[in-house]
PDB file of N, CA and C in Angstrom:
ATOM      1  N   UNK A   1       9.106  10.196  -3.667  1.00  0.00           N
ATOM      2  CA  UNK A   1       7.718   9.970  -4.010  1.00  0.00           C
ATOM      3  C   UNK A   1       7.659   9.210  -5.330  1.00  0.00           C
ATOM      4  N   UNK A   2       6.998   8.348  -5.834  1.00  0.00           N
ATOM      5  CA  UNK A   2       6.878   7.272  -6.839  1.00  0.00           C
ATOM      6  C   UNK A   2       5.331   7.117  -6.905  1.00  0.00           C
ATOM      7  N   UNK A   3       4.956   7.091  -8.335  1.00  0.00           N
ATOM      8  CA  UNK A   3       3.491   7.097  -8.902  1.00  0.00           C
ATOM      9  C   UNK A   3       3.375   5.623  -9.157  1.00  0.00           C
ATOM     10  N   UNK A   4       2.163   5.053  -8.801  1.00  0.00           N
ATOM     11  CA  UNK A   4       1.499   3.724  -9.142  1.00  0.00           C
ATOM     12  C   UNK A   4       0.250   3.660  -9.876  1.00  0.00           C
ATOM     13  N   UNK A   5       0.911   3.351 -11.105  1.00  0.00           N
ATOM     14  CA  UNK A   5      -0.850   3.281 -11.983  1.00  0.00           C
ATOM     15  C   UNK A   5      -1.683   2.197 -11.823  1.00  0.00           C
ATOM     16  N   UNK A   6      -2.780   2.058 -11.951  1.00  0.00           N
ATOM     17  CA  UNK A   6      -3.637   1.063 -11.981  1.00  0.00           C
ATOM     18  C   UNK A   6      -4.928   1.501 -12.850  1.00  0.00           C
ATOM     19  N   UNK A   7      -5.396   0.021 -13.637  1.00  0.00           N
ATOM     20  CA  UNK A   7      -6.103  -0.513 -14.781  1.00  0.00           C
ATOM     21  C   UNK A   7      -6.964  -0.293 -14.180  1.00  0.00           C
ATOM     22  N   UNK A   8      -7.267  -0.593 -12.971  1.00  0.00           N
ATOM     23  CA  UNK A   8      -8.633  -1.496 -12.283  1.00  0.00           C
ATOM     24  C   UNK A   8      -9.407  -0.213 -11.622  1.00  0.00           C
ATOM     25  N   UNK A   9     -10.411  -0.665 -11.239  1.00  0.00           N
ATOM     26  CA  UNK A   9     -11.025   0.163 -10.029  1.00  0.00           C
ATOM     27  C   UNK A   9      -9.981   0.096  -8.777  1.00  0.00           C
ATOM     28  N   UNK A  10      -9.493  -1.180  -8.741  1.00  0.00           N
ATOM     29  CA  UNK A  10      -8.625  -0.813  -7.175  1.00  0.00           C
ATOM     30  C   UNK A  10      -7.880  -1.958  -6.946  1.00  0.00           C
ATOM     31  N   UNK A  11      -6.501  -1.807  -6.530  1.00  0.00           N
ATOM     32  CA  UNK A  11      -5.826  -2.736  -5.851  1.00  0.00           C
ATOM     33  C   UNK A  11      -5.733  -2.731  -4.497  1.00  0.00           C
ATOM     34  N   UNK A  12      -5.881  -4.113  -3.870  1.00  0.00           N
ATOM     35  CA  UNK A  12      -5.863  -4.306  -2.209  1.00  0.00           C
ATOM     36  C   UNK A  12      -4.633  -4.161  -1.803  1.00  0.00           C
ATOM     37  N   UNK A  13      -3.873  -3.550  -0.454  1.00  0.00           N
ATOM     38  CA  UNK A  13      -2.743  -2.839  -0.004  1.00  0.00           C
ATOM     39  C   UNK A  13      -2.123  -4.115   0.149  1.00  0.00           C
ATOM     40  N   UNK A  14      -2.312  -5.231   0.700  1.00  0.00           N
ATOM     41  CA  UNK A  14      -1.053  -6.202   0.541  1.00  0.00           C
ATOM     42  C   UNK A  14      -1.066  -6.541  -0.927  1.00  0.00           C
ATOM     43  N   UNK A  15      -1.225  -6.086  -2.008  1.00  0.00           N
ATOM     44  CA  UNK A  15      -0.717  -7.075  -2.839  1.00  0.00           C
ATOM     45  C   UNK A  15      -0.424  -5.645  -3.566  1.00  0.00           C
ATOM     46  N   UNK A  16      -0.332  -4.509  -3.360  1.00  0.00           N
ATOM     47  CA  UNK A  16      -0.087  -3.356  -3.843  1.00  0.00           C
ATOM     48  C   UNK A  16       1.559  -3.189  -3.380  1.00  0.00           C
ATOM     49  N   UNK A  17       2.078  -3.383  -2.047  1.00  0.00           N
ATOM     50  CA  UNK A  17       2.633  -4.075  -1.624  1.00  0.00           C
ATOM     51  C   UNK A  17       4.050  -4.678  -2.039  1.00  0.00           C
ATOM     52  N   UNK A  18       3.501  -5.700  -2.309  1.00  0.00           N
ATOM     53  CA  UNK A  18       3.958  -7.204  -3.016  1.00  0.00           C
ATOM     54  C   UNK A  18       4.426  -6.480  -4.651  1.00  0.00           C
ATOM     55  N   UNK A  19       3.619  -5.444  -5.208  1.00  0.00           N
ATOM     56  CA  UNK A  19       4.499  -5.548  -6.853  1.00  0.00           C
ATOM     57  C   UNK A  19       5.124  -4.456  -6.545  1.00  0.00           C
ATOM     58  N   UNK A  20       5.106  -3.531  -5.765  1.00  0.00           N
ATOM     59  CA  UNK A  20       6.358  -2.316  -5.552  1.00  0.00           C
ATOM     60  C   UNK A  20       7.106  -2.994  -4.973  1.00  0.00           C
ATOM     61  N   UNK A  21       7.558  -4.344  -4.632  1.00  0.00           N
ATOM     62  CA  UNK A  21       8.569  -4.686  -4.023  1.00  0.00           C
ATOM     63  C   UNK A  21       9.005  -4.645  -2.523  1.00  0.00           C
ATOM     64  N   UNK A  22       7.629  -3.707  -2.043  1.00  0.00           N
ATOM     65  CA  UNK A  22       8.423  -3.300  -0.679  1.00  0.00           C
ATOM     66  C   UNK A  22       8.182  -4.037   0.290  1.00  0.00           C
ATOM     67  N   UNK A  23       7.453  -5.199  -0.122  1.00  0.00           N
ATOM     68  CA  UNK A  23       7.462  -6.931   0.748  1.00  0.00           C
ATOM     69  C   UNK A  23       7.303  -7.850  -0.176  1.00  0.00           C
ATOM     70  N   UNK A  24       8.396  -9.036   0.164  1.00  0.00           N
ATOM     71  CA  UNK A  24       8.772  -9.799  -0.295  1.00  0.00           C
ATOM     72  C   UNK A  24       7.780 -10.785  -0.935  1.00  0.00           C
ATOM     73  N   UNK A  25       6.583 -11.102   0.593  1.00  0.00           N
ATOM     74  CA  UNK A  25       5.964 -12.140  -0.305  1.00  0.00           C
ATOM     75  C   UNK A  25       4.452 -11.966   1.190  1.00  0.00           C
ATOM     76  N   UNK A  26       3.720 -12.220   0.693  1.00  0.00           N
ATOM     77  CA  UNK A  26       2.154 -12.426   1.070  1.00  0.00           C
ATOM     78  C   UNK A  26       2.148 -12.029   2.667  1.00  0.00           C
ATOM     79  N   UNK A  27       2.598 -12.878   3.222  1.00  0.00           N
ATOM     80  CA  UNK A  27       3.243 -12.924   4.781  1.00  0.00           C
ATOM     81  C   UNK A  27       3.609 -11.371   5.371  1.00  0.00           C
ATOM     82  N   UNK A  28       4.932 -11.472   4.028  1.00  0.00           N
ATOM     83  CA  UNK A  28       5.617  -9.653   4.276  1.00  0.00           C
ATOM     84  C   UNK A  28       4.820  -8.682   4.639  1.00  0.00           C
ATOM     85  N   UNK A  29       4.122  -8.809   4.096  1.00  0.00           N
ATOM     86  CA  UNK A  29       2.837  -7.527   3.653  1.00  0.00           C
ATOM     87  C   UNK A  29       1.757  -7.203   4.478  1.00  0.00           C
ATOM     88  N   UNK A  30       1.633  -8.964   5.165  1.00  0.00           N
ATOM     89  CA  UNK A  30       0.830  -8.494   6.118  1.00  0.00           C
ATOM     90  C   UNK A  30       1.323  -8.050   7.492  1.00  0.00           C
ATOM     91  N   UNK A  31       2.776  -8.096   7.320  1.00  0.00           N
ATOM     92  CA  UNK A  31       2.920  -7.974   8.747  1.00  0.00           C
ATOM     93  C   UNK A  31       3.480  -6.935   8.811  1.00  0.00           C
ATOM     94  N   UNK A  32       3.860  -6.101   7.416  1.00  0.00           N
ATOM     95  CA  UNK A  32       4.187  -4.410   7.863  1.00  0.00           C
ATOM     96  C   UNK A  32       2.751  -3.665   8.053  1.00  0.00           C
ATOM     97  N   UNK A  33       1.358  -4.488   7.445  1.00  0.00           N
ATOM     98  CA  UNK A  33       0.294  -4.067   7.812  1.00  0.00           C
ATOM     99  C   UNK A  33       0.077  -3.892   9.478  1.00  0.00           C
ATOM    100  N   UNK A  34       0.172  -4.657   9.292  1.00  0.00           N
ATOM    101  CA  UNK A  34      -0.076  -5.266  11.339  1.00  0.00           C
ATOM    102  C   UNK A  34       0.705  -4.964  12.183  1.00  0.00           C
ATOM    103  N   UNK A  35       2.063  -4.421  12.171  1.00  0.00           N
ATOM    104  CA  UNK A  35       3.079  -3.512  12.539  1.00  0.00           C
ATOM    105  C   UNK A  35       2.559  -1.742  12.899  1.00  0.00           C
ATOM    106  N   UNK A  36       1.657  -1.593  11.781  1.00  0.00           N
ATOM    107  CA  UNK A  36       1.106  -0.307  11.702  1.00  0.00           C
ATOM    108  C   UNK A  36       2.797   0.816  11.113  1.00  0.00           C
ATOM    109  N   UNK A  37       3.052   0.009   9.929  1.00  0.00           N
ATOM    110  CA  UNK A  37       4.352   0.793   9.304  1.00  0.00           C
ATOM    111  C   UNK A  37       3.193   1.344   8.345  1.00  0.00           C
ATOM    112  N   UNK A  38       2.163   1.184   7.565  1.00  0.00           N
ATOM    113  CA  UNK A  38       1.542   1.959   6.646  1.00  0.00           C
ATOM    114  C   UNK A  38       0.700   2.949   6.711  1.00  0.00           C
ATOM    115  N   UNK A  39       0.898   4.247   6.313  1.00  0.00           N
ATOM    116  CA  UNK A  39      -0.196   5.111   6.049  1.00  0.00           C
ATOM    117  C   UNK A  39      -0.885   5.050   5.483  1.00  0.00           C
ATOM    118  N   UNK A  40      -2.636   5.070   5.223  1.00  0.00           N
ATOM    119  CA  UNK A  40      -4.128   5.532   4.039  1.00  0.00           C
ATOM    120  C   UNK A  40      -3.983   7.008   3.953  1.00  0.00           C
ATOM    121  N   UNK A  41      -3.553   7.914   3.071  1.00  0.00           N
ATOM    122  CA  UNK A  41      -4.178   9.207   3.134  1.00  0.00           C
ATOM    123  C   UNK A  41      -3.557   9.914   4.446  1.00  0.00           C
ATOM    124  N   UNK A  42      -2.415   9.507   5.193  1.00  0.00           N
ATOM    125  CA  UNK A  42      -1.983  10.184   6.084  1.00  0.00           C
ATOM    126  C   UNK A  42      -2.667   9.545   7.508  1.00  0.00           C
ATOM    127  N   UNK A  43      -2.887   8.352   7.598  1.00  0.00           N
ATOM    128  CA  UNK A  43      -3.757   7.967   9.036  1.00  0.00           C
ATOM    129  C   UNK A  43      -3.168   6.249   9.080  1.00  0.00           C
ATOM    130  N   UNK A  44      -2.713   5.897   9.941  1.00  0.00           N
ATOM    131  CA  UNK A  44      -1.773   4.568   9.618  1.00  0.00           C
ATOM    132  C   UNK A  44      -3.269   3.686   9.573  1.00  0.00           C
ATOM    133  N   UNK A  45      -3.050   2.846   9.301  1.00  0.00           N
ATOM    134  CA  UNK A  45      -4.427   1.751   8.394  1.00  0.00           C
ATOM    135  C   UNK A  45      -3.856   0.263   8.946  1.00  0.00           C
ATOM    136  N   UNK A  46      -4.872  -0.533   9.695  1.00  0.00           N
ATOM    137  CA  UNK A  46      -4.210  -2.082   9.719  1.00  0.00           C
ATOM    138  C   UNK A  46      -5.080  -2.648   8.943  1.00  0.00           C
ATOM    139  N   UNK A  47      -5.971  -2.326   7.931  1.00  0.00           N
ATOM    140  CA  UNK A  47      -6.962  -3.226   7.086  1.00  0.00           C
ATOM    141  C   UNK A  47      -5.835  -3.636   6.033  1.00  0.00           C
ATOM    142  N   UNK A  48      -5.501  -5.245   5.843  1.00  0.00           N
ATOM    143  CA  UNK A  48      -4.970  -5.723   4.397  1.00  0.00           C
ATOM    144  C   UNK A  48      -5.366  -5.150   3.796  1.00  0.00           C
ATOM    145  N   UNK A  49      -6.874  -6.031   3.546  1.00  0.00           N
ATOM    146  CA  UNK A  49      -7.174  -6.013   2.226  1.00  0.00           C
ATOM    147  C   UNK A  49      -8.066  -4.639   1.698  1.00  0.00           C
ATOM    148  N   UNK A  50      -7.282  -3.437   2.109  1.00  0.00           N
ATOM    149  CA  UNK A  50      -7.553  -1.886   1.835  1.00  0.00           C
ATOM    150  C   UNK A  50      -8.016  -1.916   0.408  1.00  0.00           C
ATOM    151  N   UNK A  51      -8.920  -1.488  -0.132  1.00  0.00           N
ATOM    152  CA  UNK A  51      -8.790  -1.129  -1.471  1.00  0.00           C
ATOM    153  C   UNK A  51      -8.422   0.540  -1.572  1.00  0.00           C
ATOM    154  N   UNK A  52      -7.531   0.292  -2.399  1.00  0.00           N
ATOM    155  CA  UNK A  52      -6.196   1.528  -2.569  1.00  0.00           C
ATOM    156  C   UNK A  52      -6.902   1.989  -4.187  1.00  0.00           C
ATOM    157  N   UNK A  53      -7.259   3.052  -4.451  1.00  0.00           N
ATOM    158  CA  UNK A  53      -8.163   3.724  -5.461  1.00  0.00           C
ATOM    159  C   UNK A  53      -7.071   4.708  -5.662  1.00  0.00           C
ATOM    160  N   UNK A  54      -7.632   4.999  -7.386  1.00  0.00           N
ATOM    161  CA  UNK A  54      -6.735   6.178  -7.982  1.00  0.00           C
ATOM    162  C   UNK A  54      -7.130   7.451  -6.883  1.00  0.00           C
ATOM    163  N   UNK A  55      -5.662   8.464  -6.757  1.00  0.00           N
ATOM    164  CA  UNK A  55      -6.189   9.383  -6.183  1.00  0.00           C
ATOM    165  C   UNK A  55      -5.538   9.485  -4.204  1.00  0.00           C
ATOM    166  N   UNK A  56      -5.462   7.840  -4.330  1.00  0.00           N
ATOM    167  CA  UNK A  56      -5.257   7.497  -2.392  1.00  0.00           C
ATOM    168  C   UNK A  56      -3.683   7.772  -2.439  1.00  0.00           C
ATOM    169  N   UNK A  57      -3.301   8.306  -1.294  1.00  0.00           N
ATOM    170  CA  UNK A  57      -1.691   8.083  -0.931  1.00  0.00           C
ATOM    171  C   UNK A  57      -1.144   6.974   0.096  1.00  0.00           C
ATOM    172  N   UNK A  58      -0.645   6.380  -0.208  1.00  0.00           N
ATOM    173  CA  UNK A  58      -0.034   5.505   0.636  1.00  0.00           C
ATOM    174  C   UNK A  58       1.499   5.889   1.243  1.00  0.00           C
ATOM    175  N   UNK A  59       1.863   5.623   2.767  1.00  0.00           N
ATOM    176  CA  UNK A  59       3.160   6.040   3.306  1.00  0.00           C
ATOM    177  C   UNK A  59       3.864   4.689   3.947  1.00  0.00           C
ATOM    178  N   UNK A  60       4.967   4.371   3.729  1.00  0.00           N
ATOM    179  CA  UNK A  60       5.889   3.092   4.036  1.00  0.00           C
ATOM    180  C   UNK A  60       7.138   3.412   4.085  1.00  0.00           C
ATOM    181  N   UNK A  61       7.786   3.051   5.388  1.00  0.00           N
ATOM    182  CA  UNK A  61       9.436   2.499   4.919  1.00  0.00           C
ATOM    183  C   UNK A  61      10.281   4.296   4.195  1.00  0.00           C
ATOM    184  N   UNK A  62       9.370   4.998   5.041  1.00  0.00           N
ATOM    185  CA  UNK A  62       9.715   6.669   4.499  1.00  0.00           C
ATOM    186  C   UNK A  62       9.572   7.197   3.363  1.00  0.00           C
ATOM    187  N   UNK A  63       8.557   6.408   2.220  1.00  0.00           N
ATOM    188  CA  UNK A  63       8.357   6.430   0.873  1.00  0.00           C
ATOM    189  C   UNK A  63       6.775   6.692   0.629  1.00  0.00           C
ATOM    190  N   UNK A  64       6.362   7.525  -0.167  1.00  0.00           N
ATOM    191  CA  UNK A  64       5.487   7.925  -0.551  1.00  0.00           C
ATOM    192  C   UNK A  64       5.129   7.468  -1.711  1.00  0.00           C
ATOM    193  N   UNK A  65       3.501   7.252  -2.004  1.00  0.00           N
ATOM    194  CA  UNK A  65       3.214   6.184  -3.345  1.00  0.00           C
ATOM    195  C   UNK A  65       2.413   7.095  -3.448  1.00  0.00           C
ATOM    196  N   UNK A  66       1.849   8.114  -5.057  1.00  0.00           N
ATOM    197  CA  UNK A  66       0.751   8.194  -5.112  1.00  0.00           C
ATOM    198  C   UNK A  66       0.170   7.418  -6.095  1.00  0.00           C
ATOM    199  N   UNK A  67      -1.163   6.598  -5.699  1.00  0.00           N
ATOM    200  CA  UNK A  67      -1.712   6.204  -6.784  1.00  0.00           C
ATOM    201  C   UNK A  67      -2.648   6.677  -8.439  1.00  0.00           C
ATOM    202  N   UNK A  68      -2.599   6.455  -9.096  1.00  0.00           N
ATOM    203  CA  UNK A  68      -3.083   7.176 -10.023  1.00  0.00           C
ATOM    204  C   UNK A  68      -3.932   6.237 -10.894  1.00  0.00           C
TER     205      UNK A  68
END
């Protein structure tokens, strides 16, 4: 399990993505979206551009993100 902070009100799930590393590049991201490899909160999610809020859990690749 690994914590992700964020400044903002919210980062969108492909580009949340993209700075944990766990896709390479724009493309990547959308297509583990569209694969249906990602969990929202425990419910797999095909929306990209998710806005991912302090508080949300995200599941990938057997790895757990909570955001904060």
């Amino acid at each position: 399990m690994m914590e992700f902070k964020i400044t903002t009100e919210y980062i969108e799930l492909i580009k949340l993505l993209k700075v944990l590393g766990i896709a390479e590049t724009g493309g990547h991201a959308k297509a583990i979206v569209d694969d249906g490899e990602v969990k929202y909160n425990g419910v797999v999610d095909y929306r990209k551009r998710l806005k991912v809020r302090p508080g949300d859990k995200i599941e990938v690749d057997g790895e757990t993100i909570n955001v904060v």
